[in-house]
N, C-alpha and C. Protein backbone atom coordinates (compact mmCIF):
# COMPACT_ATOMS: atom_id res chain seq x y z
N UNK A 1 -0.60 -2.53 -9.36
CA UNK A 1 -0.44 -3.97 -9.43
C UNK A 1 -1.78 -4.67 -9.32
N UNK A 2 -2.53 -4.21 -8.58
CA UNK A 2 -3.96 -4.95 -8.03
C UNK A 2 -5.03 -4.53 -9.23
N UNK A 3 -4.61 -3.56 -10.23
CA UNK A 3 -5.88 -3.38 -11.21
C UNK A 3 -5.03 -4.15 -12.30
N UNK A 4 -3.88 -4.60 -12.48
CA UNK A 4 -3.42 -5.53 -13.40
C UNK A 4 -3.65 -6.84 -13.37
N UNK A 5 -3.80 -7.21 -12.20
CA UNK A 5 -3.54 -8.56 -11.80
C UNK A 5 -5.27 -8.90 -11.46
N UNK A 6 -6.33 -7.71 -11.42
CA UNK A 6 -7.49 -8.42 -12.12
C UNK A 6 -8.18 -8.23 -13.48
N UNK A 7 -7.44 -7.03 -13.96
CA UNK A 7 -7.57 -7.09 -15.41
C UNK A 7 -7.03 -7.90 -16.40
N UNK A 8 -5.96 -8.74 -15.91
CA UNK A 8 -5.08 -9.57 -16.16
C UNK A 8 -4.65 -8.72 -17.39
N UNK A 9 -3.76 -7.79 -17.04
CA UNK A 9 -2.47 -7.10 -17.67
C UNK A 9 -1.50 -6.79 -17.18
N UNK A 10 -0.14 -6.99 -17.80
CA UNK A 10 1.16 -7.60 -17.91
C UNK A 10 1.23 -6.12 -16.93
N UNK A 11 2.08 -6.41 -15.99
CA UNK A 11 2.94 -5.45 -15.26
C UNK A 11 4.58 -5.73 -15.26
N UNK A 12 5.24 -4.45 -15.01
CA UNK A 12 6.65 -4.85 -14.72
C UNK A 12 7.53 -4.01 -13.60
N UNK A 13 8.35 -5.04 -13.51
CA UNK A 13 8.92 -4.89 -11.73
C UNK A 13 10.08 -3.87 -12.40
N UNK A 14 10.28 -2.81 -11.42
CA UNK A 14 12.04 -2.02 -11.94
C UNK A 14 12.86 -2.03 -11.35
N UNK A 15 13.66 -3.34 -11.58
CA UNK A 15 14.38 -3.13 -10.72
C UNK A 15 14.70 -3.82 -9.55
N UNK A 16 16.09 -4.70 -8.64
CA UNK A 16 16.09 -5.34 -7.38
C UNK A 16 15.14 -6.41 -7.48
N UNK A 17 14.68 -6.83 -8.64
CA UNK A 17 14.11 -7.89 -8.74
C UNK A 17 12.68 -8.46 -8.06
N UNK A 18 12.42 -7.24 -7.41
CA UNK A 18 10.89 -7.01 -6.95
C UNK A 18 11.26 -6.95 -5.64
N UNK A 19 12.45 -6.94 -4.92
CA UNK A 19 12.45 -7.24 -3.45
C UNK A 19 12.81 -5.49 -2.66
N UNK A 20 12.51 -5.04 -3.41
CA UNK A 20 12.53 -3.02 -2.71
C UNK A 20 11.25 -3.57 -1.91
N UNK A 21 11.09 -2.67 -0.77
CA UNK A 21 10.17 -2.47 0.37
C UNK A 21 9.86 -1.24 -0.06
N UNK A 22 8.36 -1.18 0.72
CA UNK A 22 7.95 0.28 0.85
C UNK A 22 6.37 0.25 1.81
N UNK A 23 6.27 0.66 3.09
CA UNK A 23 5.49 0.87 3.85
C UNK A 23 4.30 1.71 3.27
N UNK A 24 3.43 1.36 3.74
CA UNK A 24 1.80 1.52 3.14
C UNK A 24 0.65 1.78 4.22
N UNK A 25 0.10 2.79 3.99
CA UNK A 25 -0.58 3.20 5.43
C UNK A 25 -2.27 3.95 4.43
N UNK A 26 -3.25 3.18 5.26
CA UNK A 26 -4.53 3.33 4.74
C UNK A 26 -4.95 4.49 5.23
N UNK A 27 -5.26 5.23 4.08
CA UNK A 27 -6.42 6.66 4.40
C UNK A 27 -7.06 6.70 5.74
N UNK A 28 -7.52 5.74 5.96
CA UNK A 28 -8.36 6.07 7.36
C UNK A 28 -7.00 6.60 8.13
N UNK A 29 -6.13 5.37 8.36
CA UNK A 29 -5.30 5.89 9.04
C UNK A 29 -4.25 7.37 9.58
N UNK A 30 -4.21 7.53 8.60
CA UNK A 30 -3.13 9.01 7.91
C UNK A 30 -4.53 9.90 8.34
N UNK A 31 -5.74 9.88 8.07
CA UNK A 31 -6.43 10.81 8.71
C UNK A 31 -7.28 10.94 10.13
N UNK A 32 -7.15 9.54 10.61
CA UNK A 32 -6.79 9.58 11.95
C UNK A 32 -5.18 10.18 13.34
N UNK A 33 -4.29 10.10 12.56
CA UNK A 33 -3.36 10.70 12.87
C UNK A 33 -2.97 12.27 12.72
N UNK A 34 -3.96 12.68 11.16
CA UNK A 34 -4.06 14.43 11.22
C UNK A 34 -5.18 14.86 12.22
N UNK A 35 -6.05 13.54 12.61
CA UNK A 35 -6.90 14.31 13.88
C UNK A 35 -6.34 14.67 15.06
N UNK A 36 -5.28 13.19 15.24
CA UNK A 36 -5.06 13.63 16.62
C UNK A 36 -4.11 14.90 16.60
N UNK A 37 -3.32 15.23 15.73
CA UNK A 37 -2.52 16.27 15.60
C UNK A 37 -3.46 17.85 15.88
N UNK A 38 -4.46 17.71 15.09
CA UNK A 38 -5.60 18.84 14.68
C UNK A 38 -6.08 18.75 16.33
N UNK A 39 -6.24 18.21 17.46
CA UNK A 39 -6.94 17.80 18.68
C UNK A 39 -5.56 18.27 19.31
N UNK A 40 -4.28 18.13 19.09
CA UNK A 40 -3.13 18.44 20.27
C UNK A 40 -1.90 18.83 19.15
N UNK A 41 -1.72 19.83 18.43
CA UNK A 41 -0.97 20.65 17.51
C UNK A 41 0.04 20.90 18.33
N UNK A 42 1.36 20.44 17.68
CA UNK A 42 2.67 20.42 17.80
C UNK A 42 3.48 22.17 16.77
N UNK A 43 3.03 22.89 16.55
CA UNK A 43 3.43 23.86 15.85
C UNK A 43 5.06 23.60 15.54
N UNK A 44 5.12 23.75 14.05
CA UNK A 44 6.71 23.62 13.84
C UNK A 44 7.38 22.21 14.03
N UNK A 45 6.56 21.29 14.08
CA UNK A 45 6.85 19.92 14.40
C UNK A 45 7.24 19.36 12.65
N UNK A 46 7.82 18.33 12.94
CA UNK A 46 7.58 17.78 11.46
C UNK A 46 7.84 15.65 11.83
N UNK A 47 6.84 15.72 11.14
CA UNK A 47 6.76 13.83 11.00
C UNK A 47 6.78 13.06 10.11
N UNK A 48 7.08 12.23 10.19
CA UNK A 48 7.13 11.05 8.94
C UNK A 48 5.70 10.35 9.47
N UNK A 49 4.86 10.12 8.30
CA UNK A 49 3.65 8.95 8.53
C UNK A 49 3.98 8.02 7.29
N UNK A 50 3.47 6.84 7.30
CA UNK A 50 3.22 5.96 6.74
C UNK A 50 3.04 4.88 7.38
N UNK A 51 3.58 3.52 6.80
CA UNK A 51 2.65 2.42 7.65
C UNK A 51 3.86 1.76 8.21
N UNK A 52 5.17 2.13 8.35
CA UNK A 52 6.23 1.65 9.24
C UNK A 52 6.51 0.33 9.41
N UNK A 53 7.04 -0.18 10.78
CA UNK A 53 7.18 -1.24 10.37
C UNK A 53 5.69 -2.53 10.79
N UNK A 54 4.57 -1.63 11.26
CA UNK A 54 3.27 -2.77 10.98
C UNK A 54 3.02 -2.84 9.84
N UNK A 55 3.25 -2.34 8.78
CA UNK A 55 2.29 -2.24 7.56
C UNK A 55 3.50 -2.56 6.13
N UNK A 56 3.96 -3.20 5.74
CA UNK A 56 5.09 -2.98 4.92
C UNK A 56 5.25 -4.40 4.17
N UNK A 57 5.74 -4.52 3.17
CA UNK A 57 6.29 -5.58 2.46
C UNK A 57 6.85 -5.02 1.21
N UNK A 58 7.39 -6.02 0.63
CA UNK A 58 8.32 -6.27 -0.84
C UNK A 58 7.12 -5.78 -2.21
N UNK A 59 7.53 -5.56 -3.21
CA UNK A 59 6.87 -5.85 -4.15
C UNK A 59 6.73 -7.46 -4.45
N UNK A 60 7.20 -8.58 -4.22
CA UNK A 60 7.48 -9.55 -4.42
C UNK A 60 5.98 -10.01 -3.57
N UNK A 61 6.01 -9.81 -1.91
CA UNK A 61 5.12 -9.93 -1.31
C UNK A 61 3.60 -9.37 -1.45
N UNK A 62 3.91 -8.52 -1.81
CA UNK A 62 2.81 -7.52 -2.31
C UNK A 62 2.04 -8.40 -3.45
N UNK A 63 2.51 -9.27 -4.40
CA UNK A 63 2.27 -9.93 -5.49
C UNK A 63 1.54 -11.29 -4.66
N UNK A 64 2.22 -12.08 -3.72
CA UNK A 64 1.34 -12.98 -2.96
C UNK A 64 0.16 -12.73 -2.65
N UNK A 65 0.04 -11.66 -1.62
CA UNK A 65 -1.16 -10.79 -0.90
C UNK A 65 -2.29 -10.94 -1.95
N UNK A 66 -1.92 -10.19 -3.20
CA UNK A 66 -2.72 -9.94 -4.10
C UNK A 66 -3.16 -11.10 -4.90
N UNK A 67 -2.88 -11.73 -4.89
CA UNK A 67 -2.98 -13.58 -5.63
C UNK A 67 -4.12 -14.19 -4.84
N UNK A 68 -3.20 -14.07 -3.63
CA UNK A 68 -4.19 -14.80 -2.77
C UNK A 68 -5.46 -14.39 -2.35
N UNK A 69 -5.76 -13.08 -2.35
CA UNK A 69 -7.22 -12.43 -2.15
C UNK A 69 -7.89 -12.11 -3.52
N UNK A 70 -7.36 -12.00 -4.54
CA UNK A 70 -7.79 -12.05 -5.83
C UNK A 70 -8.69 -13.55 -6.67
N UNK A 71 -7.28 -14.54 -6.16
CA UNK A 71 -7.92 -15.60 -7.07
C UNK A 71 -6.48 -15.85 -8.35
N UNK A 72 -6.55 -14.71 -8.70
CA UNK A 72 -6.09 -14.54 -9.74
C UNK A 72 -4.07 -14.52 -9.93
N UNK A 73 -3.46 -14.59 -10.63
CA UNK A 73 -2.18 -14.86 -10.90
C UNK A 73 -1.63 -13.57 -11.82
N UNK A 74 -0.42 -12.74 -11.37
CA UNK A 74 -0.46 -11.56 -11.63
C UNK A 74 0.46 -11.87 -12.84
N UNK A 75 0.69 -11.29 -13.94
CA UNK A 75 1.25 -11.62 -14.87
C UNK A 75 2.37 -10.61 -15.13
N UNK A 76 3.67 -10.74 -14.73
CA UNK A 76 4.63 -9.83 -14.51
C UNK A 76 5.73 -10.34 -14.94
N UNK A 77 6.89 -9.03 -15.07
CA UNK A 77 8.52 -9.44 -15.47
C UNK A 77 8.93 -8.45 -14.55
N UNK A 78 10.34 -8.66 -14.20
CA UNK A 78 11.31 -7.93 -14.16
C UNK A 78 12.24 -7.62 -14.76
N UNK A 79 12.40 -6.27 -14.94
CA UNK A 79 13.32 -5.64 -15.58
C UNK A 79 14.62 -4.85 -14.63
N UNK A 80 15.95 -5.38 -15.62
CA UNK A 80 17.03 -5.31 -14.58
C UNK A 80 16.96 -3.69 -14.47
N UNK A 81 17.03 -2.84 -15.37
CA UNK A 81 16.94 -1.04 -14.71
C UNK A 81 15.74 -0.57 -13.66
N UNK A 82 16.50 -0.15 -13.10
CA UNK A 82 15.75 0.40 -11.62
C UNK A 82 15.32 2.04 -11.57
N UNK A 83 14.41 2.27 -11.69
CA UNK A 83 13.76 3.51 -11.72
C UNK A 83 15.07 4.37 -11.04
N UNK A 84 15.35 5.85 -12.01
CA UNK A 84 16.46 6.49 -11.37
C UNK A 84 15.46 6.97 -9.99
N UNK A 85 16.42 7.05 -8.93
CA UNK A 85 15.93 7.41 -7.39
C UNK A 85 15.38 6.84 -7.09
N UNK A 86 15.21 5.71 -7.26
CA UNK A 86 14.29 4.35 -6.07
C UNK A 86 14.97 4.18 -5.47
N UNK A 87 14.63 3.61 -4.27
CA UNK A 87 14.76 3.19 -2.60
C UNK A 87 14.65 2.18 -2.84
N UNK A 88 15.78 1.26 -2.00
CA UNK A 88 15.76 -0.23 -2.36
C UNK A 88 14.50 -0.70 -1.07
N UNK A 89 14.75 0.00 -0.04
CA UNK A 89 13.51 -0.40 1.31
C UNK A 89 13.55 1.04 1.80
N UNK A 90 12.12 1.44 1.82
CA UNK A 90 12.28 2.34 3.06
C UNK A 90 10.60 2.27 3.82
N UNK A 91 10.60 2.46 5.00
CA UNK A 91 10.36 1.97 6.09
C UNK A 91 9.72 3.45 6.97
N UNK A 92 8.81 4.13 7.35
CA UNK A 92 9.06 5.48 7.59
C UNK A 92 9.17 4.98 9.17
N UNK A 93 9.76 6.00 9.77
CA UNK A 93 9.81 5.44 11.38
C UNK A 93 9.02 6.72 12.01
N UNK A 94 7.67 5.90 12.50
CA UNK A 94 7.00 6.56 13.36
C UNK A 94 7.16 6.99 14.55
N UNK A 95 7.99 6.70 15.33
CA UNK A 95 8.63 6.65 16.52
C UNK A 95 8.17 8.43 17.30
N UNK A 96 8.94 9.34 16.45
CA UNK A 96 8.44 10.68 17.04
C UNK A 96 6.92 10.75 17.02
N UNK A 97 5.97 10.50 16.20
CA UNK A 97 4.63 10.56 16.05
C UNK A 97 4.05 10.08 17.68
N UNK A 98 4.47 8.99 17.23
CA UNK A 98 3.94 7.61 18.57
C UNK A 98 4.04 8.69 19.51
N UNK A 99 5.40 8.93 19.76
CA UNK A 99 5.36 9.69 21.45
C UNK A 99 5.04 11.17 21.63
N UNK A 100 4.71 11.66 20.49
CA UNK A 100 3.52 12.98 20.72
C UNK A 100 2.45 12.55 20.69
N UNK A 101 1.54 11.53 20.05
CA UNK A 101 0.39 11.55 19.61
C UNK A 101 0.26 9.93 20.53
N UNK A 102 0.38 9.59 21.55
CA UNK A 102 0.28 8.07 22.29
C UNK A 102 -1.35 7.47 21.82
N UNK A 103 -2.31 8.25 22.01
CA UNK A 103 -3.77 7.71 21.63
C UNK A 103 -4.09 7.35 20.02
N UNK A 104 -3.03 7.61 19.24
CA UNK A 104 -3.12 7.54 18.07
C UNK A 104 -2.29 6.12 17.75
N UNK A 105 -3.33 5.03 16.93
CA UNK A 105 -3.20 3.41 16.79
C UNK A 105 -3.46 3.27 15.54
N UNK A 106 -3.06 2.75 14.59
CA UNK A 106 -2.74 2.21 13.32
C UNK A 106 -4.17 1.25 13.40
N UNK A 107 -4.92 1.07 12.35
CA UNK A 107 -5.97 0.10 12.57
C UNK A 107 -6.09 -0.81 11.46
N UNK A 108 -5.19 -0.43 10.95
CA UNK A 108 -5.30 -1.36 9.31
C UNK A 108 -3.32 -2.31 8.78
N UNK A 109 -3.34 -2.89 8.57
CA UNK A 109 -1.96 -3.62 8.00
C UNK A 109 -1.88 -3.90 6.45
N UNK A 110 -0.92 -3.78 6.07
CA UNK A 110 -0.55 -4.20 4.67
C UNK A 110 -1.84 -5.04 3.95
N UNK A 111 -1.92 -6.01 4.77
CA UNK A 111 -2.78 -7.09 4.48
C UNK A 111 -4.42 -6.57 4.22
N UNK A 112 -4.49 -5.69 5.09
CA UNK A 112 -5.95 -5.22 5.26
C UNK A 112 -6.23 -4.29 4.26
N UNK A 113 -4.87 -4.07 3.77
CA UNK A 113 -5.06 -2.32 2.63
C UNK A 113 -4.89 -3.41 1.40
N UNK A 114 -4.36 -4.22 0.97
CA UNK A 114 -4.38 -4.54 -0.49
C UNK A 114 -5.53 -5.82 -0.56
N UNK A 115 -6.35 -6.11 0.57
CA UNK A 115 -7.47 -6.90 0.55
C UNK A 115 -8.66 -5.91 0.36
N UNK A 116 -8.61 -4.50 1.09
CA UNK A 116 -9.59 -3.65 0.13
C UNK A 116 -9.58 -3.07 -1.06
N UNK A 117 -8.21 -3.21 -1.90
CA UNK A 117 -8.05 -2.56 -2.69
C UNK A 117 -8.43 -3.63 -3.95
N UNK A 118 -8.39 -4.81 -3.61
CA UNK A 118 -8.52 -6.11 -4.16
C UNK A 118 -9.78 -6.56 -4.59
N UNK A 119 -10.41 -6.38 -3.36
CA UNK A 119 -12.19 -6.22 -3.54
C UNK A 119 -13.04 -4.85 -4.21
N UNK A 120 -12.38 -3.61 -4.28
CA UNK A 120 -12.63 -3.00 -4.79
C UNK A 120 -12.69 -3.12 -6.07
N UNK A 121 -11.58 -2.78 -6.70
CA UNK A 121 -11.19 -3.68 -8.05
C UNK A 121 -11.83 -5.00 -8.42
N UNK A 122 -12.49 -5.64 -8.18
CA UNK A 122 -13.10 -6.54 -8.18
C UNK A 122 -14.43 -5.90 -8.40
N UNK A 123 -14.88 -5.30 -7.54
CA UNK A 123 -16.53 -5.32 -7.42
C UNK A 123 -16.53 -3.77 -9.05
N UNK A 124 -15.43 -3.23 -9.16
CA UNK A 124 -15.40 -2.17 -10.63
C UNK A 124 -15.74 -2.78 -11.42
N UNK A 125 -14.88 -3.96 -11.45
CA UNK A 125 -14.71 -4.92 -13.24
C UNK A 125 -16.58 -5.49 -13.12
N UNK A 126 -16.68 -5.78 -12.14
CA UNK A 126 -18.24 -6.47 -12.02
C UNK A 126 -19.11 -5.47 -12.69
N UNK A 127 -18.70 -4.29 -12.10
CA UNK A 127 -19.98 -3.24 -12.67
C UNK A 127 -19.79 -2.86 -13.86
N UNK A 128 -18.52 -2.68 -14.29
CA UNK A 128 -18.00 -2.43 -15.69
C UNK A 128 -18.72 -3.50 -16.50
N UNK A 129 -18.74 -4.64 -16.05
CA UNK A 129 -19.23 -5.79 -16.88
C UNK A 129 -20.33 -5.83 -17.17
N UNK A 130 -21.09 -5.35 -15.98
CA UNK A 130 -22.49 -5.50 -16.16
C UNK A 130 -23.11 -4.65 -16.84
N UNK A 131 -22.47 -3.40 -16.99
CA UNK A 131 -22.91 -1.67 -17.67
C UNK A 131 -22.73 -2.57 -18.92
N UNK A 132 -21.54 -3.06 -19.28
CA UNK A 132 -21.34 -3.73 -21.15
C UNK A 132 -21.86 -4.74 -21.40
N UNK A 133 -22.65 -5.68 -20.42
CA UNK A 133 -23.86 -6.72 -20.97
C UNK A 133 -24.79 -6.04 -21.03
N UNK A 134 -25.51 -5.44 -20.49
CA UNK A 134 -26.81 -4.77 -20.89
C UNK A 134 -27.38 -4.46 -22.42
């Protein structure tokens, strides 16, 4: 969505009308949490990671976020068929993690992951641009 909406090319929603959820959890994070695991190993354990309920929004929301740190206006439709096996929301619940791993803290939010992903994309098209003025 975030390399469309500064390339300004047409994206499309599948489905629920953009309002499916889906939790989002930044690299740093996810590999701060295989540390603490790698530091106090649960053998035979199994977890859900992602960004739960700090880190999460709509595709709908996801489209604000990105507007608003962009500048830019995402140019999209929805389409009524919904990808076969999509999840209308899902949410991973960290809950078992949390209480094996207590020193282990989320440091980034929804907000913070599609504002770097935003500026990234941003500072590409810049260099892209500048490699094709030359």
């Amino acid at each position: 969505m975030v390399k469309c909406a500064i390339s300004d090319m047409p994206y499309t929603i599948f489905g629920y009308n953009g309002k499916q959820v889906r939790d989002n959890i930044h690299s740093k994070d996810l590999v701060s949490a295989f540390y603490e695991f790698y530091l106090n190993p649960k053998c035979g354990e199994v977890y859900n990671i992602g960004g739960g309920r700090e880190s999460n929004c709509s595709i709908l929301e996801a489209i604000e976020i990105i507007e608003r740190y962009s500048g830019k206006i995402l140019n999209y439709q929805c389409s009524d068929v919904a990808r076969t096996g999509d999840h209308q929301w899902w949410i991973s619940d960290l809950s078992k993690f949390k209480k094996d791993f207590p020193n282990w803290k989320m440091q980034y939010n929804i907000n913070d992951i599609i504002k770097e992903i935003v500026l990234f994309e941003i500072d590409l098209l810049n260099k892209k641009n500048k490699t094709h003025n030359k």
